[in-house]
N, C-alpha and C. Protein backbone atom coordinates (compact mmCIF):
# COMPACT_ATOMS: atom_id res chain seq x y z
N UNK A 1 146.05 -141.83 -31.67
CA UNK A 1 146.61 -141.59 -32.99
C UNK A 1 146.03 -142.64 -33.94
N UNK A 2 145.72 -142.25 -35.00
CA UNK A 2 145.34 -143.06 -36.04
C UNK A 2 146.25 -142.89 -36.93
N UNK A 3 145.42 -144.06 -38.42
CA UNK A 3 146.59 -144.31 -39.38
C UNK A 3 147.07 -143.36 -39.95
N UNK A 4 146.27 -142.43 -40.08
CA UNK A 4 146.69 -140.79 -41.08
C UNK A 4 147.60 -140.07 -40.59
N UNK A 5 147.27 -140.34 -39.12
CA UNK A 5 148.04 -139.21 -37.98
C UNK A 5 149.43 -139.85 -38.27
N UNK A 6 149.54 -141.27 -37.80
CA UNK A 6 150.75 -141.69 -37.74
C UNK A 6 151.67 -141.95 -38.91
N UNK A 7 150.75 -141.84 -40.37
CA UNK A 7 151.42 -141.78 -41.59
C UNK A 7 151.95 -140.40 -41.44
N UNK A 8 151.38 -139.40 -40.82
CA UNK A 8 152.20 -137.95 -40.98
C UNK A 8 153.07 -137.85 -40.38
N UNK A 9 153.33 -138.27 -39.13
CA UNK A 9 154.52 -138.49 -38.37
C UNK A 9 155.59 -139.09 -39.17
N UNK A 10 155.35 -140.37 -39.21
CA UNK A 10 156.55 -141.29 -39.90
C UNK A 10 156.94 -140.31 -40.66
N UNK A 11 156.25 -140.07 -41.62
CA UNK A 11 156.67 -139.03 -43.16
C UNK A 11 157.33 -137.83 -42.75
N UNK A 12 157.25 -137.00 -41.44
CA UNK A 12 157.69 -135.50 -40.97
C UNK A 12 158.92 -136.40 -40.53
N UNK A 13 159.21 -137.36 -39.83
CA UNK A 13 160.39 -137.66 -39.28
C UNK A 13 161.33 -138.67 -39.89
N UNK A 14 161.04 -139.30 -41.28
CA UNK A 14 161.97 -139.83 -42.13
C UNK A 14 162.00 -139.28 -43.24
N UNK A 15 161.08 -138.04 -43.49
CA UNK A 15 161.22 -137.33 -44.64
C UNK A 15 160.78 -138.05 -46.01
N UNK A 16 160.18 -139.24 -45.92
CA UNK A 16 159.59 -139.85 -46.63
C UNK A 16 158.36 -139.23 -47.33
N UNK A 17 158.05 -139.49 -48.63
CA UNK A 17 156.37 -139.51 -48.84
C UNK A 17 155.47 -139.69 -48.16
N UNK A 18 154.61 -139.44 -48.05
CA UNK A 18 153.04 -140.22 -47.43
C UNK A 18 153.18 -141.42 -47.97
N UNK A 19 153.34 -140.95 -49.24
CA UNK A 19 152.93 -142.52 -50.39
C UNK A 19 153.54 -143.64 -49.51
N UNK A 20 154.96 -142.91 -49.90
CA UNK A 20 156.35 -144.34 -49.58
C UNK A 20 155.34 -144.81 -48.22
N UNK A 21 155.63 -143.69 -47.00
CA UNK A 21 155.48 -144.55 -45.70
C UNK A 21 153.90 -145.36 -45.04
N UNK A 22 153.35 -144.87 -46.30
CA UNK A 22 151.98 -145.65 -46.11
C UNK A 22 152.14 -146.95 -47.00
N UNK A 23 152.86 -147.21 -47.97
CA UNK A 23 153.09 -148.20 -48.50
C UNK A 23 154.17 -149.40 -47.67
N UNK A 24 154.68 -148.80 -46.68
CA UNK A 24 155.27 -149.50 -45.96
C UNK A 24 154.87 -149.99 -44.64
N UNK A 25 153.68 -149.50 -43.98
CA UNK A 25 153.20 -149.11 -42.86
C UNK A 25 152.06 -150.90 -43.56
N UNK A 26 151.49 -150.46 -44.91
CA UNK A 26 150.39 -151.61 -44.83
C UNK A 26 151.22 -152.61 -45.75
N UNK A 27 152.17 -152.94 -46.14
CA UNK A 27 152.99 -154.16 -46.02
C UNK A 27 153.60 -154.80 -44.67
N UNK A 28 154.11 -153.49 -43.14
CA UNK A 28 154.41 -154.08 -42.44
C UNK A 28 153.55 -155.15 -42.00
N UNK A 29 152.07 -154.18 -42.08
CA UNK A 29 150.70 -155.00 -41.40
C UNK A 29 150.70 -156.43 -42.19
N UNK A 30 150.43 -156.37 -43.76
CA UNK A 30 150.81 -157.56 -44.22
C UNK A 30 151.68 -158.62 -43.77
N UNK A 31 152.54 -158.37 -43.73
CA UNK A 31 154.03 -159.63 -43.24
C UNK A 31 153.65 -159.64 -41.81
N UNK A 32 153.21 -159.21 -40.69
CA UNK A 32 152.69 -159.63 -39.87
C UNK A 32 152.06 -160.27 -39.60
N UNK A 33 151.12 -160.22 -40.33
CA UNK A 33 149.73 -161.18 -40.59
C UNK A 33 149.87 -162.22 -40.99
N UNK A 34 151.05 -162.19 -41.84
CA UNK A 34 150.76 -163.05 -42.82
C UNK A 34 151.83 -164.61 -41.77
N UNK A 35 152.99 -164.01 -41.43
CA UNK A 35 153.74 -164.62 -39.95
C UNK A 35 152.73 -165.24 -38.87
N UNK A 36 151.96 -164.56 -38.74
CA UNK A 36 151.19 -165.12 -37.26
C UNK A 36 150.35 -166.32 -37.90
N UNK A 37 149.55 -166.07 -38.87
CA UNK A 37 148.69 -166.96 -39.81
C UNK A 37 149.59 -167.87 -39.94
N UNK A 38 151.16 -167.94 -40.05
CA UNK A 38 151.04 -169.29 -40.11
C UNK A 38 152.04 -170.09 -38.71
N UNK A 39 151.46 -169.16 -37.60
CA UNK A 39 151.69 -169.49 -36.48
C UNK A 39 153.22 -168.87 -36.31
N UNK A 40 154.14 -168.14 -36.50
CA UNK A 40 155.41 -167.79 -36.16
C UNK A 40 155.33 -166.58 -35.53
N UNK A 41 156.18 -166.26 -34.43
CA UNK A 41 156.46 -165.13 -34.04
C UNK A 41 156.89 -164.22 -34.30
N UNK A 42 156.33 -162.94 -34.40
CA UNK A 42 157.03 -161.73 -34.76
C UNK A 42 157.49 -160.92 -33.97
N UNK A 43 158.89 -160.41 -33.49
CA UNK A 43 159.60 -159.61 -32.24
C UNK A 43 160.32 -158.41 -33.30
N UNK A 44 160.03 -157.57 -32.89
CA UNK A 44 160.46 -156.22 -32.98
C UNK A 44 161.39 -156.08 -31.64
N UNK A 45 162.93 -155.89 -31.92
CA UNK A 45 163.36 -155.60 -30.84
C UNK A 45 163.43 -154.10 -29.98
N UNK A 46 163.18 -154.00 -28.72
CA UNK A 46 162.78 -152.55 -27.90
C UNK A 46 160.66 -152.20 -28.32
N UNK A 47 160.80 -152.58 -29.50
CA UNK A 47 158.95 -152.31 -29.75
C UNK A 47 158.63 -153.17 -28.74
N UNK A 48 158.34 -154.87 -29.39
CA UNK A 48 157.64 -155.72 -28.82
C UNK A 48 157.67 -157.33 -29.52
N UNK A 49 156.69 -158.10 -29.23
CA UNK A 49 156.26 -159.31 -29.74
C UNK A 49 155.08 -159.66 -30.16
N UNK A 50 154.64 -159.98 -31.39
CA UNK A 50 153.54 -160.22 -31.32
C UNK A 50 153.20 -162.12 -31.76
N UNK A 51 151.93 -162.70 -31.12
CA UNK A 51 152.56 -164.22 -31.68
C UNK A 51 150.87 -164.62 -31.20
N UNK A 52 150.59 -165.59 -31.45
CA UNK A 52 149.05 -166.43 -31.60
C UNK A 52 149.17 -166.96 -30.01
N UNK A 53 147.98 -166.75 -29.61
CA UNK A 53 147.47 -167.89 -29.02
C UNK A 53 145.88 -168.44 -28.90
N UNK A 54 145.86 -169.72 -28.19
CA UNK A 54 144.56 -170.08 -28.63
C UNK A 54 143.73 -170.05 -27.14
N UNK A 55 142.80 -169.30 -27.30
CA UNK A 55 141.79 -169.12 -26.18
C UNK A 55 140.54 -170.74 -26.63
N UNK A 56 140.78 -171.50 -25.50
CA UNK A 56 139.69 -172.75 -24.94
C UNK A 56 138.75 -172.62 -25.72
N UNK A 57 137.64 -174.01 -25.81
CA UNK A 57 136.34 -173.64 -25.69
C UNK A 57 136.15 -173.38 -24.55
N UNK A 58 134.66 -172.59 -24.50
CA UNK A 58 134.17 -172.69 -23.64
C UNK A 58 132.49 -172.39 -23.45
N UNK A 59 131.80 -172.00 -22.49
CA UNK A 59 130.69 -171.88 -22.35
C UNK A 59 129.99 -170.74 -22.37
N UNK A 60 129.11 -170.11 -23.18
CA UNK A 60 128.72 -168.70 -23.28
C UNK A 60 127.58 -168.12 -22.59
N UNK A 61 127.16 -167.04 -23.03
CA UNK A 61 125.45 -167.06 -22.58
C UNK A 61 125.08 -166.00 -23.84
N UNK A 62 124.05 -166.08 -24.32
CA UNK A 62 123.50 -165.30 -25.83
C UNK A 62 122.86 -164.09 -24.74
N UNK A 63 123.29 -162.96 -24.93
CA UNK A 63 122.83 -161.88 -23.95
C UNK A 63 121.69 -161.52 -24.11
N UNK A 64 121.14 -161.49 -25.62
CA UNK A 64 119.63 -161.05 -26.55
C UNK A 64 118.94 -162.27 -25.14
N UNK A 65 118.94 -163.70 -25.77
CA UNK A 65 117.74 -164.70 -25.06
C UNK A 65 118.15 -165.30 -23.81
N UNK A 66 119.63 -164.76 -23.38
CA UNK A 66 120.25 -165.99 -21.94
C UNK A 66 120.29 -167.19 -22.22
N UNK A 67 120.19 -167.25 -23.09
CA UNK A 67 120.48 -169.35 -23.76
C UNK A 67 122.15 -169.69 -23.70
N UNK A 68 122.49 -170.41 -22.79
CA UNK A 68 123.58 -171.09 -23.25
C UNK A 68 124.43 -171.79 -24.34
N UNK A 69 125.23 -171.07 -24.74
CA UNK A 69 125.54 -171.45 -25.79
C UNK A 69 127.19 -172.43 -25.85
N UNK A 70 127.72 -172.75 -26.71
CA UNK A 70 128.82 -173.68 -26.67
C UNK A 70 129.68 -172.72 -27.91
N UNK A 71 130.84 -172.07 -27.28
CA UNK A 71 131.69 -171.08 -28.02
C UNK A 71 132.86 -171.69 -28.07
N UNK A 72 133.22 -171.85 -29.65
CA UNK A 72 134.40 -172.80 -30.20
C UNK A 72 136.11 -172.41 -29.75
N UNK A 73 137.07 -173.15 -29.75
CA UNK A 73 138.38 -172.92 -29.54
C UNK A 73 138.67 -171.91 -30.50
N UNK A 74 139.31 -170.64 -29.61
CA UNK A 74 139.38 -170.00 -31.54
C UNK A 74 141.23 -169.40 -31.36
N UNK A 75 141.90 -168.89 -31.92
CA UNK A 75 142.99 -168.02 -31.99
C UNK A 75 142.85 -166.64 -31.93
N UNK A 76 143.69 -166.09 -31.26
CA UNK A 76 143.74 -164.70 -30.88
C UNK A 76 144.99 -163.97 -30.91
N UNK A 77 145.21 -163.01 -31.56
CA UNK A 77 146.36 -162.28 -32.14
C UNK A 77 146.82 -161.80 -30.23
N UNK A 78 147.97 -161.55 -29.79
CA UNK A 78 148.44 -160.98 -28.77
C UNK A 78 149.96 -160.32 -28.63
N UNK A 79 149.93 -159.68 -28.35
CA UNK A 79 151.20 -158.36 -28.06
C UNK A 79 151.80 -158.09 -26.65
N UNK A 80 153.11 -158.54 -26.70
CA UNK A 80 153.99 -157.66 -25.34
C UNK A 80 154.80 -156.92 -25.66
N UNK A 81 154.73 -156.04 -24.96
CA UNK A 81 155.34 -154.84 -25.25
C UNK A 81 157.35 -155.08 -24.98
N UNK A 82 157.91 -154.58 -25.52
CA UNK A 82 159.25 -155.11 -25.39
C UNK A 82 159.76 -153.59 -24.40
N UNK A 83 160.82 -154.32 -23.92
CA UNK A 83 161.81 -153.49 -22.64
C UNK A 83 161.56 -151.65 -22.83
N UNK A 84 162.06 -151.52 -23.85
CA UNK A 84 161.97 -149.80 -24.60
C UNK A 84 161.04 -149.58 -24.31
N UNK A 85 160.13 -149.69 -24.98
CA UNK A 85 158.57 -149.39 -25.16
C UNK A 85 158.49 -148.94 -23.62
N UNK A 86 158.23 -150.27 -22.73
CA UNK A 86 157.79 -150.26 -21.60
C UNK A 86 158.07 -149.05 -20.79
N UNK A 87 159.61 -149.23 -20.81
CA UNK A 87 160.71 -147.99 -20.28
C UNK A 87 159.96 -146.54 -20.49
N UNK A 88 159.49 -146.26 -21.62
CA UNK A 88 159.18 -145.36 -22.42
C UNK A 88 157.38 -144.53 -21.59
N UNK A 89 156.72 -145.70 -21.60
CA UNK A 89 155.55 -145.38 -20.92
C UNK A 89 154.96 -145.36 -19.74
N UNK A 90 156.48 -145.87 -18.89
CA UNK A 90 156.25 -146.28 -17.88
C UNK A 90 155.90 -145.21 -16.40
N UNK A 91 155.97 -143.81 -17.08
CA UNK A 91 155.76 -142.57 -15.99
C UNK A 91 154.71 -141.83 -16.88
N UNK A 92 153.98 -142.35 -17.76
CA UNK A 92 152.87 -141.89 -17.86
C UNK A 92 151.68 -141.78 -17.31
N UNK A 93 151.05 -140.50 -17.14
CA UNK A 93 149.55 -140.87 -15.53
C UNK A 93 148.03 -140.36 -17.19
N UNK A 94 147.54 -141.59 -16.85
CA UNK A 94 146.08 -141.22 -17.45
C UNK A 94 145.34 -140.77 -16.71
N UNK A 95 144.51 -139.46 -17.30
CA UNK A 95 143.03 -139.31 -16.60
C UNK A 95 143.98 -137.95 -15.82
């Protein structure tokens, strides 16, 4: 599902606009972002959590020349899924 798809949903099942629930959909994204950026956690209860962490330096390899390279400490956005959710997907078979 993508953003369009899931703006039509929201909108068929709160009866909302497109407008409204796309205007709310990219503020949620905003205040998310804008929370983690400055390091705080965001928990949706039954959704999930989403919260920073920082992946090491460490040591690379440039795949183009095989040169070793030195790849900086950086931050990385990460997500667990909360109890519901889980519950929810948990008898699903892919493939």
């Amino acid at each position: 599902m993508n953003k369009g798809e899931l703006i039509n949903e929201l909108s068929e099942e709160t009866t909302f606009s497109k407008m409204d629930v796309t205007r709310v959909l990219d503020s949620l994204t905003r205040v998310v972002s804008r929370a983690l950026k400055k390091g705080e956690k965001v928990s949706i209860t039954g959704f999930g959590s989403f919260w920073i962490s920082c992946r090491p330096a460490r040591k690379g390899i440039n795949p183009a020349t095989k040169e070793r390279i030195d790849l900086p400490e950086i931050s990385i956005p990460r997500f667990k899924a909360g109890k519901s959710l889980r519950e929810v997907v948990r008898s699903v078979r892919l493939g």
